[in-house]
N, C-alpha and C. Protein backbone atom coordinates (compact mmCIF):
# COMPACT_ATOMS: atom_id res chain seq x y z
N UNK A 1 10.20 -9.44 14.49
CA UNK A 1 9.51 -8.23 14.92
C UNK A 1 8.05 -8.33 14.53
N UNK A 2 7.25 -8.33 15.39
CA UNK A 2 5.86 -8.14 15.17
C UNK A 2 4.99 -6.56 15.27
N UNK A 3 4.19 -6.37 14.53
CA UNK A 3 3.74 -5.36 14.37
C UNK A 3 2.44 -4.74 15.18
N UNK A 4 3.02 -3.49 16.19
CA UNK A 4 2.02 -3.26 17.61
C UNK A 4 0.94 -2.41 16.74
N UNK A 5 1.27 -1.38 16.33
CA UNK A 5 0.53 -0.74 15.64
C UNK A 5 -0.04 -0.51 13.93
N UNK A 6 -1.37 -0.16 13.80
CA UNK A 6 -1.59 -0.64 12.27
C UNK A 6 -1.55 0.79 11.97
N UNK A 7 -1.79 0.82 10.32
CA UNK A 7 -1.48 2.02 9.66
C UNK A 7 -2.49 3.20 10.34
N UNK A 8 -3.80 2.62 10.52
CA UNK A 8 -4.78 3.44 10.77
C UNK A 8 -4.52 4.16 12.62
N UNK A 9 -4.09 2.84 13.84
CA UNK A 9 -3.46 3.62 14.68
C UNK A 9 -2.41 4.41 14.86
N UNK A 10 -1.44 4.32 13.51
CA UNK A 10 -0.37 4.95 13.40
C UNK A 10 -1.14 6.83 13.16
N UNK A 11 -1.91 6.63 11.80
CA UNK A 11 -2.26 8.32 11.56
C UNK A 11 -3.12 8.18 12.63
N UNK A 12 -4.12 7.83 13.10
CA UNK A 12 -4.10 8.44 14.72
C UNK A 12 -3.32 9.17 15.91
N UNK A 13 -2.53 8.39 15.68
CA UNK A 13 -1.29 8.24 16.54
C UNK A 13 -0.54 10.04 16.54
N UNK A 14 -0.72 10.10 15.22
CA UNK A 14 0.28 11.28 14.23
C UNK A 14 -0.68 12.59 14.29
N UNK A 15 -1.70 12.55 14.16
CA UNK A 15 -2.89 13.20 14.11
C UNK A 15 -3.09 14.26 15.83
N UNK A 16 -2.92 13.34 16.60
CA UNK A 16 -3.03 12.98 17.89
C UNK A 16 -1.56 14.21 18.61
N UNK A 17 -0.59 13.79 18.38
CA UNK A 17 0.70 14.03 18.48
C UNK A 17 1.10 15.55 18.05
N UNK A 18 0.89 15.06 16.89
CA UNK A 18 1.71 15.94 15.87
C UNK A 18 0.20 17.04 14.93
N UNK A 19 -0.36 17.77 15.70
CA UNK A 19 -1.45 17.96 14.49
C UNK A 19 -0.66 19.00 13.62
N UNK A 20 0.22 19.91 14.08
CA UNK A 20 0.84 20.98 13.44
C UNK A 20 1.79 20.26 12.00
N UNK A 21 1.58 19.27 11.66
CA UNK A 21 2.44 18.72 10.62
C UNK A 21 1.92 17.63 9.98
N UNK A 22 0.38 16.64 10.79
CA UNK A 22 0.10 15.55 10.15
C UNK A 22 -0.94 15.84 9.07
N UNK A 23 -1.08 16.97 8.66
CA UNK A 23 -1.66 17.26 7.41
C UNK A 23 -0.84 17.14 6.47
N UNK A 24 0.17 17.21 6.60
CA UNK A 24 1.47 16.63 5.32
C UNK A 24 1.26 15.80 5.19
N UNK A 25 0.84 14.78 5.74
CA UNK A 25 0.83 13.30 5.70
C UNK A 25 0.01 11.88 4.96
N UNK A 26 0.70 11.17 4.68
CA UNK A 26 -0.02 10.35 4.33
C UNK A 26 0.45 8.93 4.28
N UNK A 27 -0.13 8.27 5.63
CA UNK A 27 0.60 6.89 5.65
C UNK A 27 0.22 5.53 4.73
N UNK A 28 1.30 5.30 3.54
CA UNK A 28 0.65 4.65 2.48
C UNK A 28 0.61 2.94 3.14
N UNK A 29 1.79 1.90 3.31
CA UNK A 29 1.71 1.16 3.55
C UNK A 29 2.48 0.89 5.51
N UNK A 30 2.03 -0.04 5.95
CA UNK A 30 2.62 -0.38 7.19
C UNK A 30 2.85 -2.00 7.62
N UNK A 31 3.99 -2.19 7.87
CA UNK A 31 4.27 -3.30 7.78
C UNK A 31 4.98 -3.59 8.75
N UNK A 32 5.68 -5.22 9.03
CA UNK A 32 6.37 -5.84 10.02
C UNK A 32 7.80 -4.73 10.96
N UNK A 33 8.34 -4.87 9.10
CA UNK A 33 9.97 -4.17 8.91
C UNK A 33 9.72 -2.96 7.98
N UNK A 34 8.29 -2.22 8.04
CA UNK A 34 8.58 -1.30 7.10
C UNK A 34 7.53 -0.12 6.45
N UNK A 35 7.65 0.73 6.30
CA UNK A 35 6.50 1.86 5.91
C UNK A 35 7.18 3.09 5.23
N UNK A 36 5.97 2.95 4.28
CA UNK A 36 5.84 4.06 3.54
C UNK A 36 5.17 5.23 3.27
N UNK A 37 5.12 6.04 3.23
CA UNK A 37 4.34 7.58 3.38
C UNK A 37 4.33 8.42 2.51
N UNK A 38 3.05 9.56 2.19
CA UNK A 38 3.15 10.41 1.25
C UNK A 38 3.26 11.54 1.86
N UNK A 39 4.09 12.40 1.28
CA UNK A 39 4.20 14.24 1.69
C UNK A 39 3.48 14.83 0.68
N UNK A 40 2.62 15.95 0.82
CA UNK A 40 2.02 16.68 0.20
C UNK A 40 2.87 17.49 0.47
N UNK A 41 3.23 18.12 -0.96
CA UNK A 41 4.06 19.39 -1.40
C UNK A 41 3.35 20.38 -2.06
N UNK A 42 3.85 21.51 -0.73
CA UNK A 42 3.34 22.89 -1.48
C UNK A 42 4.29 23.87 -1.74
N UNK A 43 3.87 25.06 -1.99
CA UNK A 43 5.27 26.18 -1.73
C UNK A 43 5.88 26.05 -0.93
N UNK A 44 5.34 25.82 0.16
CA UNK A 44 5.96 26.23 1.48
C UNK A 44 7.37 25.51 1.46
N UNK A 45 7.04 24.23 1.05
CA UNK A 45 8.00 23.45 1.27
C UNK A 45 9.23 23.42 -0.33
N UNK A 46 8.76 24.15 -1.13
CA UNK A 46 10.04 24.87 -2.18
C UNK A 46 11.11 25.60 -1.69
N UNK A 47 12.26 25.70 -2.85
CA UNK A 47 13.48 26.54 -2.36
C UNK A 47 13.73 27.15 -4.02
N UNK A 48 14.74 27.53 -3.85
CA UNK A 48 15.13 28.38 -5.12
C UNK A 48 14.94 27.52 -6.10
N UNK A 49 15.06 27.38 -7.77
CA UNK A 49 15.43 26.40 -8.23
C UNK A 49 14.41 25.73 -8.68
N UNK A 50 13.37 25.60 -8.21
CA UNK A 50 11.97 24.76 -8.49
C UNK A 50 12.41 23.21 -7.62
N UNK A 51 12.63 23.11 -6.76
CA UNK A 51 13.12 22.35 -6.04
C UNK A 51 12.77 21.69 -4.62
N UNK A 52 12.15 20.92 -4.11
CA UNK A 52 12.05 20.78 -2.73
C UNK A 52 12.77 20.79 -1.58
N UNK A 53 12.86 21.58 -0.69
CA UNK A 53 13.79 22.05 0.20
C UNK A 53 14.70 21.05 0.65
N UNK A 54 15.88 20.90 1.09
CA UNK A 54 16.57 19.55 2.18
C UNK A 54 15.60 19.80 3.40
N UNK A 55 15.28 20.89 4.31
CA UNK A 55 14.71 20.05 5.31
C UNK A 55 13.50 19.96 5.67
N UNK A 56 12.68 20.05 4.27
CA UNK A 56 11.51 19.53 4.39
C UNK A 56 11.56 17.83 3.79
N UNK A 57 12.81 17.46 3.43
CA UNK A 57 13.41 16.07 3.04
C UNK A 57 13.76 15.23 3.90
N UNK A 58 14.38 16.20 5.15
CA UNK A 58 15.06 15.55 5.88
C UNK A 58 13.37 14.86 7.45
N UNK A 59 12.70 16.12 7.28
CA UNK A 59 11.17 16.21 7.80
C UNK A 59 10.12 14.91 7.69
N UNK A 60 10.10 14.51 6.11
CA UNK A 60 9.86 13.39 6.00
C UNK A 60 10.47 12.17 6.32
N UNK A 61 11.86 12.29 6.18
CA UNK A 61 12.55 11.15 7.04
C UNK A 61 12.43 10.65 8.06
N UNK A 62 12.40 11.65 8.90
CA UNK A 62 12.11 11.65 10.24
C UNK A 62 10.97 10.95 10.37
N UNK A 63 10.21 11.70 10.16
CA UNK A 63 8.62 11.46 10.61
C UNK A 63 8.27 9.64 10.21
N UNK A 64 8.87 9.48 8.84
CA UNK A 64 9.01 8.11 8.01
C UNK A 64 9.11 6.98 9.31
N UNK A 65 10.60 7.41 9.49
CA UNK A 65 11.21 6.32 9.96
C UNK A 65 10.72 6.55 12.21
N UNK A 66 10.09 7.56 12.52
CA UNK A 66 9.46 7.50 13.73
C UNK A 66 8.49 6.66 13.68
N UNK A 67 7.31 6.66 12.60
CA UNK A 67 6.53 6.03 11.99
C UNK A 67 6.61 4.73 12.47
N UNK A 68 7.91 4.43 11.57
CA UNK A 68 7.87 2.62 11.47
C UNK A 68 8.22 1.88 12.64
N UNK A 69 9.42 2.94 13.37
CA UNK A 69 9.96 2.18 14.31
C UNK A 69 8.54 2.48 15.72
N UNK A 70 7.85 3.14 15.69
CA UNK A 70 6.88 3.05 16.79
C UNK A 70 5.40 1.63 16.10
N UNK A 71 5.21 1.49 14.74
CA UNK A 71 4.48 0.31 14.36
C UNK A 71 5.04 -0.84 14.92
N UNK A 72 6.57 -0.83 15.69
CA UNK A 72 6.49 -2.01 16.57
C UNK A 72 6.74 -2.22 17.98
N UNK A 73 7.53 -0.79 18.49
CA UNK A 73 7.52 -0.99 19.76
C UNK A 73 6.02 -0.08 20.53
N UNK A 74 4.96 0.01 19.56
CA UNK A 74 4.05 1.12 20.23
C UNK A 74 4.20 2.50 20.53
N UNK A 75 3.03 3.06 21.12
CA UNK A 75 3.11 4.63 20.87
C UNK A 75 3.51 4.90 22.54
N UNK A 76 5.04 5.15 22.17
CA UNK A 76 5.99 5.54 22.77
C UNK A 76 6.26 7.21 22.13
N UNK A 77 5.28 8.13 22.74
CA UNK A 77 6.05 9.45 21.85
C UNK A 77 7.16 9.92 22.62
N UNK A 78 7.88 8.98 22.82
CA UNK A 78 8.91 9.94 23.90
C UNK A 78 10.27 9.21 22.94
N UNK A 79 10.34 8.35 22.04
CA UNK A 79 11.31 7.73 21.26
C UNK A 79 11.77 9.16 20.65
N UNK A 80 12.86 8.90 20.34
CA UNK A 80 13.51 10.42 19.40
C UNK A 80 14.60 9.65 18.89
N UNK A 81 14.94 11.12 18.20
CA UNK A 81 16.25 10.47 17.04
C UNK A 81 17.65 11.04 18.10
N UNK A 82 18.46 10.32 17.43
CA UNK A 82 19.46 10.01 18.16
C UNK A 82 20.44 10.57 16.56
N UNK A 83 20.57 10.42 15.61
CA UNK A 83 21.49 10.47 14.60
C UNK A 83 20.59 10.50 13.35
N UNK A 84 21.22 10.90 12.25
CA UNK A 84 20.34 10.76 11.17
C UNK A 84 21.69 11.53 10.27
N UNK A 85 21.60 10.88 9.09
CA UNK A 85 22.41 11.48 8.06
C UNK A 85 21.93 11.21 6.72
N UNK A 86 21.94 12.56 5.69
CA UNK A 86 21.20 12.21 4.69
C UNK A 86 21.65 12.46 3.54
N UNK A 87 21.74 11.99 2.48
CA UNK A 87 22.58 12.25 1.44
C UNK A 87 21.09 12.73 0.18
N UNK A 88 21.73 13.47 -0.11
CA UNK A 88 20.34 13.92 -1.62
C UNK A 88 21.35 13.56 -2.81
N UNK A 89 20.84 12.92 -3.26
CA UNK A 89 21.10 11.74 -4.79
C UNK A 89 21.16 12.42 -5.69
N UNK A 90 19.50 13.68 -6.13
CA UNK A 90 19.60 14.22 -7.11
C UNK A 90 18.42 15.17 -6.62
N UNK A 91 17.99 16.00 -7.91
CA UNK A 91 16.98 17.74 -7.73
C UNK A 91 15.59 16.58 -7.89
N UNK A 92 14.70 16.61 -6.53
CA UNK A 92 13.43 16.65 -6.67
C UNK A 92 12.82 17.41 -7.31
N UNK A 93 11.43 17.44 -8.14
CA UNK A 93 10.55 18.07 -8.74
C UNK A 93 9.91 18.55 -7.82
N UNK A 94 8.67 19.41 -8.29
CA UNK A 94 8.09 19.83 -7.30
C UNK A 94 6.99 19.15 -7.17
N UNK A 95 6.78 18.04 -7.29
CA UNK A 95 5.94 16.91 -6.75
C UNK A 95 5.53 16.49 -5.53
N UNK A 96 4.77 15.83 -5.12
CA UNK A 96 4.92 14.83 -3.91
C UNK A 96 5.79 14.34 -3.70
N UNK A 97 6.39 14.26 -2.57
CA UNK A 97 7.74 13.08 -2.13
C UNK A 97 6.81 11.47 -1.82
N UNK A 98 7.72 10.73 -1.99
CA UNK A 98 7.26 9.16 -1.62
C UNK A 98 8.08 8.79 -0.60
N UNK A 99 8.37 8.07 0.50
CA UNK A 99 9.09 8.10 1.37
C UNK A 99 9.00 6.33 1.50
N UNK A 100 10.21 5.74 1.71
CA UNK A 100 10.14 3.69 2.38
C UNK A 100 11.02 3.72 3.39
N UNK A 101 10.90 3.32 4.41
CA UNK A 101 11.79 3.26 5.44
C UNK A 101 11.74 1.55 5.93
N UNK A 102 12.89 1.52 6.34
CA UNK A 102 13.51 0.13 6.49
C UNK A 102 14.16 -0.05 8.09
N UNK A 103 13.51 -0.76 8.83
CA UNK A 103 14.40 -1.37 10.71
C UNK A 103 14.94 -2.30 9.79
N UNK A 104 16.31 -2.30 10.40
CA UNK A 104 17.87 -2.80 10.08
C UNK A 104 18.13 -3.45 11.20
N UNK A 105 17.91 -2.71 12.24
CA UNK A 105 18.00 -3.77 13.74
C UNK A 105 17.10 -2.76 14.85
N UNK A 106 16.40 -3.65 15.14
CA UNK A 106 15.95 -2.70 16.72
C UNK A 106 16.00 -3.96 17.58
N UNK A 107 16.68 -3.30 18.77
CA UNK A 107 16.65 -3.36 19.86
C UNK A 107 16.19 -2.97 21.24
N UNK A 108 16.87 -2.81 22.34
CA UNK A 108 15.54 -2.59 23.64
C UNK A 108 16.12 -1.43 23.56
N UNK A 109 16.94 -0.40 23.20
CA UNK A 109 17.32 1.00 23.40
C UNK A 109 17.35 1.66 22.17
N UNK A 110 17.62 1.12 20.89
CA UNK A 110 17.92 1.65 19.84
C UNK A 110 17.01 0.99 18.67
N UNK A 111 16.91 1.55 18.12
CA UNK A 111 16.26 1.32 16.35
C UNK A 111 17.10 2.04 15.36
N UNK A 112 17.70 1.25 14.63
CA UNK A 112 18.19 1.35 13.35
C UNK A 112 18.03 1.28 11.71
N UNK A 113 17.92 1.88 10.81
CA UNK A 113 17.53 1.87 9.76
C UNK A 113 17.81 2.74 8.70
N UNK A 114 16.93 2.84 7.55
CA UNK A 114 17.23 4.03 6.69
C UNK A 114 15.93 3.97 6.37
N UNK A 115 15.76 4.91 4.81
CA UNK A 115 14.53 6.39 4.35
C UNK A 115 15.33 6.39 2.98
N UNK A 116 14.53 5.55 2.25
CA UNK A 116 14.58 6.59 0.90
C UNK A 116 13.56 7.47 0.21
N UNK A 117 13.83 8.01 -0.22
CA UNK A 117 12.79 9.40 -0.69
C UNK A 117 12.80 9.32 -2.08
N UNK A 118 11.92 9.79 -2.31
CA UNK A 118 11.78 9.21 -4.09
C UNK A 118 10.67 10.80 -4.54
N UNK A 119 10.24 11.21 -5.22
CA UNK A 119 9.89 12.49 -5.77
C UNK A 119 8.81 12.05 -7.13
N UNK A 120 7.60 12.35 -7.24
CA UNK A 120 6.75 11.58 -7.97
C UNK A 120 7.18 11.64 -9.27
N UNK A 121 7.31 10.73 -10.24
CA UNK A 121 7.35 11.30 -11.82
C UNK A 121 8.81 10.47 -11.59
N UNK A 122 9.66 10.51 -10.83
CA UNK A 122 11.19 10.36 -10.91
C UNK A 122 11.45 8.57 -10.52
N UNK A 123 11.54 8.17 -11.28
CA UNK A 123 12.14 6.56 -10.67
C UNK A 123 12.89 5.82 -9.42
N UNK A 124 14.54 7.10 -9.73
CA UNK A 124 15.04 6.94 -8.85
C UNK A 124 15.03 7.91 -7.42
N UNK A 125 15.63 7.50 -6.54
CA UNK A 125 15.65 8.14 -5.19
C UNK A 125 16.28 9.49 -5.31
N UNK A 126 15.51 10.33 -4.80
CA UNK A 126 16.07 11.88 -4.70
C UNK A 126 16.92 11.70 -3.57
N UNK A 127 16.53 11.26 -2.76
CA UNK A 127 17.40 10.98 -1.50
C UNK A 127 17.38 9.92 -0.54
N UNK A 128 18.70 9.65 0.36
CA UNK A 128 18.66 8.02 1.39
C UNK A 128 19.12 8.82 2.35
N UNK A 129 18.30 8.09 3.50
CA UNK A 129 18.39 8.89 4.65
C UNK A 129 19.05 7.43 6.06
N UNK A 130 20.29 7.67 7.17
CA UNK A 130 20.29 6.52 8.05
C UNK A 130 19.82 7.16 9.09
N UNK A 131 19.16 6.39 9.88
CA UNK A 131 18.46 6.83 10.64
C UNK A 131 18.88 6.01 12.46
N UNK A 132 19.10 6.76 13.62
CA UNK A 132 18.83 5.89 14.62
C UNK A 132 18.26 6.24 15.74
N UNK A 133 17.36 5.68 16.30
CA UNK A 133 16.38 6.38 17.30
C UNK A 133 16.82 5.59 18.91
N UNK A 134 16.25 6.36 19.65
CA UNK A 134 16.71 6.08 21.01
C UNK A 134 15.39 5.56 21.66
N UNK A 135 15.15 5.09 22.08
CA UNK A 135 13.81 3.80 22.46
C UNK A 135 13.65 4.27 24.31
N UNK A 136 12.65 5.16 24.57
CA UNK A 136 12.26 5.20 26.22
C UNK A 136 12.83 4.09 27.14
N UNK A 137 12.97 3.86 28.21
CA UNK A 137 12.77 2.25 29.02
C UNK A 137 11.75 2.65 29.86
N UNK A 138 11.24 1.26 29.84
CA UNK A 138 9.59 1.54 30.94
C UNK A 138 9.66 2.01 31.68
């Protein structure tokens, strides 16, 4: 897999698209098979508990793993998710989330992978996310 888009056309890309949400954003690394991103956490995105919401968890996933899988087939905004299931590990802080997403297989219709989420200060993963997207045809 070679890489169509770079980090900087990606937040373009996101900017472009998505302005109602790419202020959350922050695309840290971008790669062949892989990218990572920062969420800025505010209230908004709290729940009871001192806690970061599930679907502002599940939000970053998404966005994560749209991310990576368009850094190789291009800016296709018409790709969508197809499935996604997410398991939360343990209680995020009310930190920044860190987000790594991983293509497992893409193909000419589908992209496959996962999202782990990680919560600043915390080592391990607050949450793993699988992910599979449905790919336009020309």
């Amino acid at each position: 897999m070679q890489q169509l888009m770079s980090k900087e056309s990606l937040d373009d890309f996101l900017k472009k698209e998505f302005p109602q949400v790419s202020k959350n954003f922050k695309i840290l690394t971008a790669s062949d098979q892989s990218l990572s991103m920062l969420m800025y956490i505010t209230t908004e995105h709290l729940r009871p508990g001192a806690t970061v919401s599930g679907p502002t968890m599940f939000l970053l996933a998404d966005v994560t793993f749209y991310l990576a899988t368009l850094s190789i087939i291009g800016p296709k905004s018409l790709t969508v998710t197809t499935n996604c299931s997410i398991n939360f590990l343990r209680k995020p802080n009310e930190k920044n989330l860190i987000s790594e997403a991983r293509i497992l297989k893409l193909g000419k219709t589908l992209s496959v992978g996962d999202v782990l989420i990680y919560s600043e200060d915390i080592d391990k993963p607050v949450a793993h996310a699988s992910l599979t997207y449905s790919i336009p045809q020309k």
